[in-house]
C-alpha atoms as a PDB file:
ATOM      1  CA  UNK A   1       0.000   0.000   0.000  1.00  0.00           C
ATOM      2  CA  UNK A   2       1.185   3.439  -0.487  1.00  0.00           C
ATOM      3  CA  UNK A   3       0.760   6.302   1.877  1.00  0.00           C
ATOM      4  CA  UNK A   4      -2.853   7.173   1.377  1.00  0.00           C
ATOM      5  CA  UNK A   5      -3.183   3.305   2.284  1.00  0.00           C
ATOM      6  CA  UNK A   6      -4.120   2.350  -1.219  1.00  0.00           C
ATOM      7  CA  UNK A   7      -3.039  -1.065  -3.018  1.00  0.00           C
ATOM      8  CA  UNK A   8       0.127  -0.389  -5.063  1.00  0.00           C
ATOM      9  CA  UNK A   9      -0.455  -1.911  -8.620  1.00  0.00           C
ATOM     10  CA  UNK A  10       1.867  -3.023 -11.599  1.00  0.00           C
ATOM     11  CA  UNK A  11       2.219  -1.436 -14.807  1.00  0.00           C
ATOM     12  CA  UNK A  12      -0.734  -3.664 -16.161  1.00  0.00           C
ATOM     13  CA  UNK A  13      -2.683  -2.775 -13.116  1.00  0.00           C
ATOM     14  CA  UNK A  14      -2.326  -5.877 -11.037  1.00  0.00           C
ATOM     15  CA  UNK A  15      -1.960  -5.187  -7.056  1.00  0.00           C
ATOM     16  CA  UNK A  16       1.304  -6.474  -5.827  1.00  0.00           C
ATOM     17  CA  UNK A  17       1.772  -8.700  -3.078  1.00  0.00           C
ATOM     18  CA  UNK A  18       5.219  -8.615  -1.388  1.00  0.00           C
ATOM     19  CA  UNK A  19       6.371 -11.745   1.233  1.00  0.00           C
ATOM     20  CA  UNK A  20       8.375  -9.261   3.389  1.00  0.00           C
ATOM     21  CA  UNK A  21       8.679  -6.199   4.751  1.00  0.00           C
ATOM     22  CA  UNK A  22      11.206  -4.367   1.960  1.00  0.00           C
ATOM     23  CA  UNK A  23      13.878  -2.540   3.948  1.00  0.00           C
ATOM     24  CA  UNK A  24      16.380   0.119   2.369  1.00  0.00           C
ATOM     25  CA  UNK A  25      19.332   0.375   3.355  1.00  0.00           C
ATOM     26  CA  UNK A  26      18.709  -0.547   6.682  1.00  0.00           C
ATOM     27  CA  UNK A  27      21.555  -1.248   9.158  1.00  0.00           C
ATOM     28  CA  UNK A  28      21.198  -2.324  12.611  1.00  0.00           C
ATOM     29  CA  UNK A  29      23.700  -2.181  15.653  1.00  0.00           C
ATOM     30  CA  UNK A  30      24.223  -4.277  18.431  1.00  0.00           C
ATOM     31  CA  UNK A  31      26.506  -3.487  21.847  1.00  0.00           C
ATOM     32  CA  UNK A  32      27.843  -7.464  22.589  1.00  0.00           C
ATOM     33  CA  UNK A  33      29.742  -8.017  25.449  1.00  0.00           C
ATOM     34  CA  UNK A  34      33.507  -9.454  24.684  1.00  0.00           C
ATOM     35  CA  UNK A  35      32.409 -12.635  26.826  1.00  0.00           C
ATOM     36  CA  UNK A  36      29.086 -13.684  24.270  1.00  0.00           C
ATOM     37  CA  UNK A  37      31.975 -13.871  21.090  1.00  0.00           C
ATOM     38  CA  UNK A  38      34.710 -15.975  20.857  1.00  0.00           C
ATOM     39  CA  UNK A  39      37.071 -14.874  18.660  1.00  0.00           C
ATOM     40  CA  UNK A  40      39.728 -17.899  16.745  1.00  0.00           C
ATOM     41  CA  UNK A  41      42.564 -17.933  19.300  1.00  0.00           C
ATOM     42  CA  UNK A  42      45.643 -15.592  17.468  1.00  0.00           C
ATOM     43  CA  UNK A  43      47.827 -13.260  18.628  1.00  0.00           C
ATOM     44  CA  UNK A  44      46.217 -10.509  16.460  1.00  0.00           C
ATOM     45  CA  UNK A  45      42.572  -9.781  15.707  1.00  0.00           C
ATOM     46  CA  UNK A  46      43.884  -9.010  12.058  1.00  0.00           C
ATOM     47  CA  UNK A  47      44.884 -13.007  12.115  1.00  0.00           C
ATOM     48  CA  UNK A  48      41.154 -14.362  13.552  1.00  0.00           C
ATOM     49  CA  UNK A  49      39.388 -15.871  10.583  1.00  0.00           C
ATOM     50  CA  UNK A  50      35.812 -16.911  12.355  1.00  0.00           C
ATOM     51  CA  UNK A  51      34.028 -16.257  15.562  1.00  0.00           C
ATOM     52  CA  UNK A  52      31.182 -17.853  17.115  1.00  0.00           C
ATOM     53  CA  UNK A  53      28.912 -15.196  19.141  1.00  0.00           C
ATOM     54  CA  UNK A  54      26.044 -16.903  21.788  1.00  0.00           C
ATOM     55  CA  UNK A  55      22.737 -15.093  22.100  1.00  0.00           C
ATOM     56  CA  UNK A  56      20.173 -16.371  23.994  1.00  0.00           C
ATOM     57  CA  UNK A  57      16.786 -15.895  23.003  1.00  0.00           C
ATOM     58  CA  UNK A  58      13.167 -16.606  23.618  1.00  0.00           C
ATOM     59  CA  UNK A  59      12.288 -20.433  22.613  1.00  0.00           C
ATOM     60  CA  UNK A  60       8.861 -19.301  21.132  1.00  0.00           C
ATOM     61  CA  UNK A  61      10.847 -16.304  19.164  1.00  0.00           C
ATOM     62  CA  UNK A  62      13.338 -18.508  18.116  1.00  0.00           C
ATOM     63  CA  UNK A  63      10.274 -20.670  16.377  1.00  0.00           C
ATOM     64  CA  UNK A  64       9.276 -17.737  15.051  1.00  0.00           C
ATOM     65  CA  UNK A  65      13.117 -16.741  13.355  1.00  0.00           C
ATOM     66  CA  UNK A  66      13.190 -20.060  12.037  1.00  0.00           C
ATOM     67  CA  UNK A  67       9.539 -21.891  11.222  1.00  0.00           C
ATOM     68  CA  UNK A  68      11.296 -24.835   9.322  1.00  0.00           C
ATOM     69  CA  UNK A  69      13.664 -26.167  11.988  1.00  0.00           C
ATOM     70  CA  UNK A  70      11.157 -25.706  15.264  1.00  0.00           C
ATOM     71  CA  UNK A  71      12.002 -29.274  15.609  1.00  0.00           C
ATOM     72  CA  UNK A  72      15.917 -28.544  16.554  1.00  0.00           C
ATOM     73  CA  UNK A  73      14.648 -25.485  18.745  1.00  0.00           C
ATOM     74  CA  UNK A  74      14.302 -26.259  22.629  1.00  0.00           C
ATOM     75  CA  UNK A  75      14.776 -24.788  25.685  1.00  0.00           C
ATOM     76  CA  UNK A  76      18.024 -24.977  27.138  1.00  0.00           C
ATOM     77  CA  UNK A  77      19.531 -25.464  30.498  1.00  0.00           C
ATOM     78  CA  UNK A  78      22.776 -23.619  29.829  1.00  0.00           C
ATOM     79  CA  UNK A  79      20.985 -20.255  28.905  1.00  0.00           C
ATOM     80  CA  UNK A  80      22.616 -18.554  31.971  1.00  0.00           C
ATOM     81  CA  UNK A  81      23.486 -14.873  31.764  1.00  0.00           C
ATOM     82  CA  UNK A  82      25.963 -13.307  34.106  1.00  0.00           C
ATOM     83  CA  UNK A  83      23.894 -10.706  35.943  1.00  0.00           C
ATOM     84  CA  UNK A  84      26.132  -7.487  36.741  1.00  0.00           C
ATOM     85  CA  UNK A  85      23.902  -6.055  39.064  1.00  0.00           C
ATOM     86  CA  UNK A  86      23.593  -8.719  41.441  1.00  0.00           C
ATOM     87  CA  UNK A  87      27.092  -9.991  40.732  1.00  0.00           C
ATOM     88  CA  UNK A  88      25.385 -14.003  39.866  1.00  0.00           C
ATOM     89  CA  UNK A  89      25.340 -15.763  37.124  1.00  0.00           C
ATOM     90  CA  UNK A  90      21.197 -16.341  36.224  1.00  0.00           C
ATOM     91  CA  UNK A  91      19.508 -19.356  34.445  1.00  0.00           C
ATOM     92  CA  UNK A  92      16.019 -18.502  32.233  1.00  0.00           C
ATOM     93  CA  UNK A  93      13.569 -20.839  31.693  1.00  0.00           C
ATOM     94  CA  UNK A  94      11.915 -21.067  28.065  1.00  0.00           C
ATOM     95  CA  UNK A  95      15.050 -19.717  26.540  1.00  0.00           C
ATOM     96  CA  UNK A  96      17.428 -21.325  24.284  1.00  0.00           C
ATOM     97  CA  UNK A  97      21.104 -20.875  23.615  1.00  0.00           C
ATOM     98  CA  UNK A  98      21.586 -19.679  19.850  1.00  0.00           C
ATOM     99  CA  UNK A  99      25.093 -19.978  18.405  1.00  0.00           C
ATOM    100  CA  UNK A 100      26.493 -18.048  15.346  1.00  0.00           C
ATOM    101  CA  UNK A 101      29.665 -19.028  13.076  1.00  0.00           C
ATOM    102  CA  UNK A 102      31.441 -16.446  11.124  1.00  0.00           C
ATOM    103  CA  UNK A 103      34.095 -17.221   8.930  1.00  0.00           C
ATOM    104  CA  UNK A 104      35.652 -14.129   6.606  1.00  0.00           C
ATOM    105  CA  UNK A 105      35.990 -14.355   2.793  1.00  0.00           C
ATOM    106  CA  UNK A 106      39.246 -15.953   2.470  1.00  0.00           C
ATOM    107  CA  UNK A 107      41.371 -18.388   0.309  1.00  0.00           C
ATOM    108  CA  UNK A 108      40.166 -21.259   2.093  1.00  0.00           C
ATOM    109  CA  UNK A 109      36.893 -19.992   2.028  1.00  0.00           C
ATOM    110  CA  UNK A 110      35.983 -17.615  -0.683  1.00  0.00           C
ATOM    111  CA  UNK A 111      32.692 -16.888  -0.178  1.00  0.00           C
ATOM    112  CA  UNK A 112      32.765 -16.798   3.346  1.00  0.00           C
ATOM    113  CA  UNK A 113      30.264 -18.222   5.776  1.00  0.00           C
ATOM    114  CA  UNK A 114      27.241 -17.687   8.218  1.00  0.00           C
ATOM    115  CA  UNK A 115      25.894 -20.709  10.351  1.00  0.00           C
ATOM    116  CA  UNK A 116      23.108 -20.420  12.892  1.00  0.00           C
ATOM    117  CA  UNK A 117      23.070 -23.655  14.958  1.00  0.00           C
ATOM    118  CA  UNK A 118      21.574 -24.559  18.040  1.00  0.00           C
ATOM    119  CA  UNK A 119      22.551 -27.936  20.550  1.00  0.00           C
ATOM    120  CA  UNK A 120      20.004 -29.839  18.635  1.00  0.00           C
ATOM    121  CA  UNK A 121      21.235 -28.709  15.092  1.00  0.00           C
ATOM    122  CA  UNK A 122      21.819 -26.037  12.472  1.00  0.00           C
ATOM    123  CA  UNK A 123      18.907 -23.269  11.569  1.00  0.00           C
ATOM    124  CA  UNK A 124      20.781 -21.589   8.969  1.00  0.00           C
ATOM    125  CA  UNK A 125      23.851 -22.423   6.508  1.00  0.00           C
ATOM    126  CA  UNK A 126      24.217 -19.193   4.044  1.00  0.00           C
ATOM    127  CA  UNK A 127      27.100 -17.143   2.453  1.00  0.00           C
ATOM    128  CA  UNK A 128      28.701 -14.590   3.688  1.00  0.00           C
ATOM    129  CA  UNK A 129      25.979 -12.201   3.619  1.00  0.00           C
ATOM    130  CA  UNK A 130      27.864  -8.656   3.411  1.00  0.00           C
ATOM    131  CA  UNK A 131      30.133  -7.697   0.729  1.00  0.00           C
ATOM    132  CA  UNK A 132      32.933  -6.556   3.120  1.00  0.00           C
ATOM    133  CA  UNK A 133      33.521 -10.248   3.890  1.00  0.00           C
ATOM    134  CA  UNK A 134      35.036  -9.252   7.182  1.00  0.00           C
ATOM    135  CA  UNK A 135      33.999 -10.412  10.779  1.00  0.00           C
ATOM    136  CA  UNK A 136      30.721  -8.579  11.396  1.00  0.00           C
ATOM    137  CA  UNK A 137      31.958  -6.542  14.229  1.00  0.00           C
ATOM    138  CA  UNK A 138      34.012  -3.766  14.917  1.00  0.00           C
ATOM    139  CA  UNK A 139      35.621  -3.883  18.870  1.00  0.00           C
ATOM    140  CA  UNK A 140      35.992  -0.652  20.913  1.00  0.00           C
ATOM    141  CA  UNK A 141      38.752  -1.676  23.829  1.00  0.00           C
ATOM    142  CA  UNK A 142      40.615   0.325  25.975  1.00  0.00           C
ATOM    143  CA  UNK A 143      44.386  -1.020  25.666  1.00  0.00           C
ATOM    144  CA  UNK A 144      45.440  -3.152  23.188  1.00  0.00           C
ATOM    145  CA  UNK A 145      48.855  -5.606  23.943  1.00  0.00           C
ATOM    146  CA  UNK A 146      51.008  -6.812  21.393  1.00  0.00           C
ATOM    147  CA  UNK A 147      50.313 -10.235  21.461  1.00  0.00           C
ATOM    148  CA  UNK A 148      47.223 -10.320  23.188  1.00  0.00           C
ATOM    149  CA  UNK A 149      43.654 -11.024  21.262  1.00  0.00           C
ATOM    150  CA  UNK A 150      41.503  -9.081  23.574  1.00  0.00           C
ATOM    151  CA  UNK A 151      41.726  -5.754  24.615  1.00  0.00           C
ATOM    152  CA  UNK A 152      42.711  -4.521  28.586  1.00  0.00           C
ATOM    153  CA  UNK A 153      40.939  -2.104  30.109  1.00  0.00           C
ATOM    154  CA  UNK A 154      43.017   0.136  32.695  1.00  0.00           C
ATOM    155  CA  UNK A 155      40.559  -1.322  35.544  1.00  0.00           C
ATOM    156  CA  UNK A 156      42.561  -4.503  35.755  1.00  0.00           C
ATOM    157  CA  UNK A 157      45.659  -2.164  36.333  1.00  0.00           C
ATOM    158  CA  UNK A 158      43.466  -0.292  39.420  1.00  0.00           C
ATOM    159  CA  UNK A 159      41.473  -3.142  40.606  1.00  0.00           C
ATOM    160  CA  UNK A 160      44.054  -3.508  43.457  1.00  0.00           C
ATOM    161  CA  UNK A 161      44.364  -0.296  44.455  1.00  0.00           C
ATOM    162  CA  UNK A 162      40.308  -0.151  44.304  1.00  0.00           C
ATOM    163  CA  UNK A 163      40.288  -3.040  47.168  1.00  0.00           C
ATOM    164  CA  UNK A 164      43.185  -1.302  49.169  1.00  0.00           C
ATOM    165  CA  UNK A 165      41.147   2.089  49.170  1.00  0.00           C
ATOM    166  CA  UNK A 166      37.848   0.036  49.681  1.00  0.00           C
ATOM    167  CA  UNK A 167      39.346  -1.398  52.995  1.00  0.00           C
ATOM    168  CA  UNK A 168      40.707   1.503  54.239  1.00  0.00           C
ATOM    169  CA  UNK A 169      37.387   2.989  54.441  1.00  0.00           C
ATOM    170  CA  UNK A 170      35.713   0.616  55.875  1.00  0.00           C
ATOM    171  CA  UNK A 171      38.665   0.346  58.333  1.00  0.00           C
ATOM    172  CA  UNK A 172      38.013   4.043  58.614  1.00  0.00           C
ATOM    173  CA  UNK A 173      34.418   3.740  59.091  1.00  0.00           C
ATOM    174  CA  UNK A 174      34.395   0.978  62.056  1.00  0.00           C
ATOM    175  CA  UNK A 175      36.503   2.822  64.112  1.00  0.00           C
ATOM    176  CA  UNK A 176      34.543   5.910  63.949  1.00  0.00           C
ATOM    177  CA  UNK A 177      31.626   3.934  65.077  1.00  0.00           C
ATOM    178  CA  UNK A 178      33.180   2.070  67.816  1.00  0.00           C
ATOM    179  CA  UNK A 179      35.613   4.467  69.781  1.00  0.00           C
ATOM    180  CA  UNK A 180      34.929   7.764  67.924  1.00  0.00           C
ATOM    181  CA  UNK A 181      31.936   9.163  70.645  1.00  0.00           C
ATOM    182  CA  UNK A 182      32.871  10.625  73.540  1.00  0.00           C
ATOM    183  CA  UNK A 183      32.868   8.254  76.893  1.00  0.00           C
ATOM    184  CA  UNK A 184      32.251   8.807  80.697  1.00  0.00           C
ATOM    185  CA  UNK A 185      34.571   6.476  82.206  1.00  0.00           C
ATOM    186  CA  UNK A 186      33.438   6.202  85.631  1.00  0.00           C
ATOM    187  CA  UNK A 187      33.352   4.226  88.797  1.00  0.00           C
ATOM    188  CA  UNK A 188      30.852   1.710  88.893  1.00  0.00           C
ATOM    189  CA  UNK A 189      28.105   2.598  90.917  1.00  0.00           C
ATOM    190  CA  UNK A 190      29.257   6.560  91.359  1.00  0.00           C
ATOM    191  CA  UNK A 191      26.334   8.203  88.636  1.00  0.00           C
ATOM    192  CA  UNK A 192      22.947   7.401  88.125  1.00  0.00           C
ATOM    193  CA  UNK A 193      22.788   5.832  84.572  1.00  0.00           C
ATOM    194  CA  UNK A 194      19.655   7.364  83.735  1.00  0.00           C
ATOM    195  CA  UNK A 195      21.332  10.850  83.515  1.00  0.00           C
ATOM    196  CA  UNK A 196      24.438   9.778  81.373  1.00  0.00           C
ATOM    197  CA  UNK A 197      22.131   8.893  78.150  1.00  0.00           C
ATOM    198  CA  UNK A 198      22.564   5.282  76.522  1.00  0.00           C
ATOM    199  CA  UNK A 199      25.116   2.570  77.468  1.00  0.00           C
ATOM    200  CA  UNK A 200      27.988   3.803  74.254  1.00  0.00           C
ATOM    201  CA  UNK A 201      28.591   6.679  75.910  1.00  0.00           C
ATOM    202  CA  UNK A 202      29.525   4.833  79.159  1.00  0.00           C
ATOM    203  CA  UNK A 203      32.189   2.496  80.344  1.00  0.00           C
ATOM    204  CA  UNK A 204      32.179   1.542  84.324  1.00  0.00           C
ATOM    205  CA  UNK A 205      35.314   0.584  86.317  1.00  0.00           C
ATOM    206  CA  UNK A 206      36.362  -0.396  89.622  1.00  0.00           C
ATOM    207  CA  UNK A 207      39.193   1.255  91.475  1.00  0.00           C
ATOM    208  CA  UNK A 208      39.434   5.245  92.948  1.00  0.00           C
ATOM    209  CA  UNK A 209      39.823   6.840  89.675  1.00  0.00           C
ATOM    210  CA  UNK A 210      37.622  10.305  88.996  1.00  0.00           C
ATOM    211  CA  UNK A 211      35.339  10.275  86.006  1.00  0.00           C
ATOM    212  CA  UNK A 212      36.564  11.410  83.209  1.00  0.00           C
ATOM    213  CA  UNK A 213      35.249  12.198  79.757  1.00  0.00           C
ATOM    214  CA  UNK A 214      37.193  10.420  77.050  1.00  0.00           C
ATOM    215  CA  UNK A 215      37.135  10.815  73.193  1.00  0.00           C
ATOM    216  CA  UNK A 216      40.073   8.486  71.568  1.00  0.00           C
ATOM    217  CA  UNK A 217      41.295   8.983  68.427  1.00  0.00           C
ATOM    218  CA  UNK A 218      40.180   6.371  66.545  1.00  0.00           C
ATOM    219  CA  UNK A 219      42.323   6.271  63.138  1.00  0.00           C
ATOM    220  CA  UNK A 220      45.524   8.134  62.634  1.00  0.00           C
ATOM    221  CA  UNK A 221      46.683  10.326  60.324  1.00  0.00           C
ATOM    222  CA  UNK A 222      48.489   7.625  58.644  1.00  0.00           C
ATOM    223  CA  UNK A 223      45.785   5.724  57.575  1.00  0.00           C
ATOM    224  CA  UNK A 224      44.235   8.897  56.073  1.00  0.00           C
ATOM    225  CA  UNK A 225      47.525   9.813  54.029  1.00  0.00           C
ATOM    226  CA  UNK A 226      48.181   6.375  52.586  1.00  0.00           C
ATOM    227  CA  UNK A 227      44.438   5.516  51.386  1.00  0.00           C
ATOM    228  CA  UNK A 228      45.042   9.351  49.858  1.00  0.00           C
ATOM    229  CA  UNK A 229      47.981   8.138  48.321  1.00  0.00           C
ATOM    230  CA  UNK A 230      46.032   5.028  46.841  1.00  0.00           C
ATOM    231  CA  UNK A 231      43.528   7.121  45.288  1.00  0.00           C
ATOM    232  CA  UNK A 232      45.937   9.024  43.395  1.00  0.00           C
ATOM    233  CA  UNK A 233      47.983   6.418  42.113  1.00  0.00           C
ATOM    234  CA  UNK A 234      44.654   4.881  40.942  1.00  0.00           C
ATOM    235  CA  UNK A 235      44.345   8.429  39.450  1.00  0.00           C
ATOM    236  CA  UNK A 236      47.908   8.070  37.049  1.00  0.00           C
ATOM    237  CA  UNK A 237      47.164   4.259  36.471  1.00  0.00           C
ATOM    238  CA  UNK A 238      43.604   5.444  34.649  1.00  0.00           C
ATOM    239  CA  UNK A 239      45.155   8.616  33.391  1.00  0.00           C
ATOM    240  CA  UNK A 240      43.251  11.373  35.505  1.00  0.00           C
ATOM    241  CA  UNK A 241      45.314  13.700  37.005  1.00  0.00           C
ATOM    242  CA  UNK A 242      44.758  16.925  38.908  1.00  0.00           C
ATOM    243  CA  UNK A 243      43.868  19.096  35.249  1.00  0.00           C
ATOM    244  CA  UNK A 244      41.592  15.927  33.842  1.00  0.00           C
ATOM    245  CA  UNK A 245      39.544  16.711  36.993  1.00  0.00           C
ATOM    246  CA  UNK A 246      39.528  20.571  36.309  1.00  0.00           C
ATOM    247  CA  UNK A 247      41.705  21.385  39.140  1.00  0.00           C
ATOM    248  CA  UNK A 248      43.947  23.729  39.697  1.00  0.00           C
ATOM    249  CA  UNK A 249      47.816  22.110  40.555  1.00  0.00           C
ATOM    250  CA  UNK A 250      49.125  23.578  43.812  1.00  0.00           C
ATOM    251  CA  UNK A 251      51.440  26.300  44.052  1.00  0.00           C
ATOM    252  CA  UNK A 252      50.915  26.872  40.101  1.00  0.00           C
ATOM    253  CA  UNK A 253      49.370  30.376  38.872  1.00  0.00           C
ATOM    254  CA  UNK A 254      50.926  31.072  36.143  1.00  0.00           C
ATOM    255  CA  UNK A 255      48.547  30.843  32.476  1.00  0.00           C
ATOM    256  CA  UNK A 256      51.775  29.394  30.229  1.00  0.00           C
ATOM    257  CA  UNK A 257      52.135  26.560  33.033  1.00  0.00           C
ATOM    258  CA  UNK A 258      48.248  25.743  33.053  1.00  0.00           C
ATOM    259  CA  UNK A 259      48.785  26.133  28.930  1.00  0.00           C
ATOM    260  CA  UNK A 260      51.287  23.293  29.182  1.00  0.00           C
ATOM    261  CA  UNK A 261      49.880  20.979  31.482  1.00  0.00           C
ATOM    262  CA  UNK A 262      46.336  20.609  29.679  1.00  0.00           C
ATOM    263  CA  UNK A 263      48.634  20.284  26.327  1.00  0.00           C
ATOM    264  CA  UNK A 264      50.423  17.329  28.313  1.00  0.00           C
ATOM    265  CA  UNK A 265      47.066  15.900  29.148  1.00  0.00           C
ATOM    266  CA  UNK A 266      45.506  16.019  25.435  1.00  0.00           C
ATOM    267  CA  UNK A 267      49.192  13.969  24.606  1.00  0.00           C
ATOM    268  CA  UNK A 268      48.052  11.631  27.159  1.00  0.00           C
ATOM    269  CA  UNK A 269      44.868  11.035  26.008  1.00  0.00           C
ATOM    270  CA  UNK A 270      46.093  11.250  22.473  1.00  0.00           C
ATOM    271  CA  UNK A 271      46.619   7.509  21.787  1.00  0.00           C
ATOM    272  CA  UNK A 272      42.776   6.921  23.327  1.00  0.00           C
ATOM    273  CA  UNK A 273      41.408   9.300  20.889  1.00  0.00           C
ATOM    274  CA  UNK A 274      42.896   8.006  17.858  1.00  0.00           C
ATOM    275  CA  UNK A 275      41.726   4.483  18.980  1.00  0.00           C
ATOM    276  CA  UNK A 276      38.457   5.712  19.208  1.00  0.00           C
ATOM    277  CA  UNK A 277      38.280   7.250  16.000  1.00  0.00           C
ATOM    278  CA  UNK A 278      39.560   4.703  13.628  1.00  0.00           C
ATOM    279  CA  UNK A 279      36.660   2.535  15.741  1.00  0.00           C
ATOM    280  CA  UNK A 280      34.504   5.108  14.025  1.00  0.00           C
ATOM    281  CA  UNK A 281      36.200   4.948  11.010  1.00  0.00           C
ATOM    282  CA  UNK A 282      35.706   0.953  10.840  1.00  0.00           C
ATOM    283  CA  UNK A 283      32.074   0.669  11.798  1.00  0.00           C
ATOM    284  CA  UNK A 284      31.197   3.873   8.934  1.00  0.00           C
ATOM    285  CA  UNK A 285      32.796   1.215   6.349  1.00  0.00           C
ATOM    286  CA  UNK A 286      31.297  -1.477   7.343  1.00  0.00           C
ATOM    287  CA  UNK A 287      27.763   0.910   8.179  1.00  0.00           C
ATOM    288  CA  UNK A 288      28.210   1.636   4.122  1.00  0.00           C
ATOM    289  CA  UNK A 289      28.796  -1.705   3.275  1.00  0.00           C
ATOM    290  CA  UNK A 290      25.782  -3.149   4.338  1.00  0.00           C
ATOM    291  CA  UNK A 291      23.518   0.126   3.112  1.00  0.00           C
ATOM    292  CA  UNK A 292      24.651  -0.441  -0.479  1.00  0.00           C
ATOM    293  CA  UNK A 293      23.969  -4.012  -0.302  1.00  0.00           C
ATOM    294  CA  UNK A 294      20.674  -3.775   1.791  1.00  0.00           C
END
């Protein structure tokens, strides 16, 4: 139908009747996470001919996706997905573990290939389907090692430090609570408890000692310098200094030193920035790619 919702007809005035949806240049994006594709095992990504990626999805959808093989579709007891906000790793019923194989356009395989399998058996077994012949994703990491597949972030440089400063604080915290309020340390039987508030702010002795009112100091100085110290070599390991936070280095005024020090912190973050733009770079070819063909 067109746009006024009339019947679109041929040139001898026949209505036509499509199958499917026609779609123009469409192109559709997906964020996966690094542990749902496994990549061939190489030192470079460059190297990796195929990839399987695991989605898990809806038994009754999957029917749907794939009519024909409904017989090789069934739900699955290893569709677990790792939950990040509770930290566990979560089973769903009625859901089934879908696999897909991609291999790149190469001498061993010219045309490439796309396989959709399941545990029971395959749902799909097609070419290549885009005419970049490449893996169908582009990665966005955060360091990349020689020699090393996957990408690093700077968190597993920190993670450390994070538990150190994490401790600390709760170190910090507990003694607060437990010896941080002020005391009457008294002779037993010498005050009438009622007048002296609840039983934290008292502690009751024998012996002829006065009363006193006590506040210890619950965590030194130390303990507040070195979990400072933490935090700022967290700081350098992820690359946020002083200027990254908008601050102001001490004892420095002068506009020409400011000048210099954000110029040092665009070098820093130099190397992140051209990562992330030949990331663009990639996924606009490959965005392209599939628009011409589509």
């Amino acid at each position: 139908k067109d746009e006024d919702g009339k019947p679109v007809v041929d040139e001898s005035g026949n209505p036509i009747f499509l199958e499917e949806e026609i779609r123009v240049g469409d192109v559709r994006y997906e964020v996966v996470m690094a542990m749902d594709v496994l990549v061939q095992s190489e030192k470079k990504m460059t190297d990796a001919q195929y990839c399987f990626r695991r989605k898990i999805v809806p038994t009754a959808y999957a029917k749907l996706l794939y009519p024909k093989k409904s017989g090789v579709i069934r739900p699955d007891e290893e569709a677990a997905q790792y939950n990040f906000n509770t930290g566990e790793l979560e089973k769903h019923g009625n859901r089934t573990v879908v696999w897909e194989f991609w291999h790149k356009r190469c001498k061993q395989m010219q045309k490439g290939r796309k396989i959709t399998f399941t545990r029971d058996g395959i749902l799909e077994n097609i070419e290549h389907p885009f005419n970049h012949g490449d893996l169908p994703f582009e990665r966005l990491i955060d360091q990349d090692y020689p020699g090393e597949l996957h990408g690093v972030s700077f968190f597993r440089n920190v993670r450390g430090l994070q538990g150190v400063v994490n401790n600390l604080t709760n170190m910090v915290i507990r003694n607060q609570h437990m010896v941080a309020h002020p005391k009457w340390m008294v002779p037993a039987g010498s005050v009438r408890l009622d007048q002296l508030g609840n039983d934290i702010t008292l502690v009751q002795y024998k012996g002829p000692q006065p009363p006193v009112l006590a506040q210890a100091n619950p965590t030194p100085g130390e303990v507040f310098n070195f979990r400072e110290k933490a935090i700022q070599e967290m700081g350098q390991l992820s690359g946020v200094f002083q200027v990254s936070r908008g601050e102001t280095p001490p004892g420095i005024k002068a506009v020409v030193a400011l000048q210099f020090l954000s110029e040092q912190e665009c070098d820093r973050y130099n190397e992140d920035i051209l990562s992330y733009n030949e990331f663009i770079r990639l996924v606009a070819i490959k965005t392209i790619d599939v628009a011409s063909v589509y």
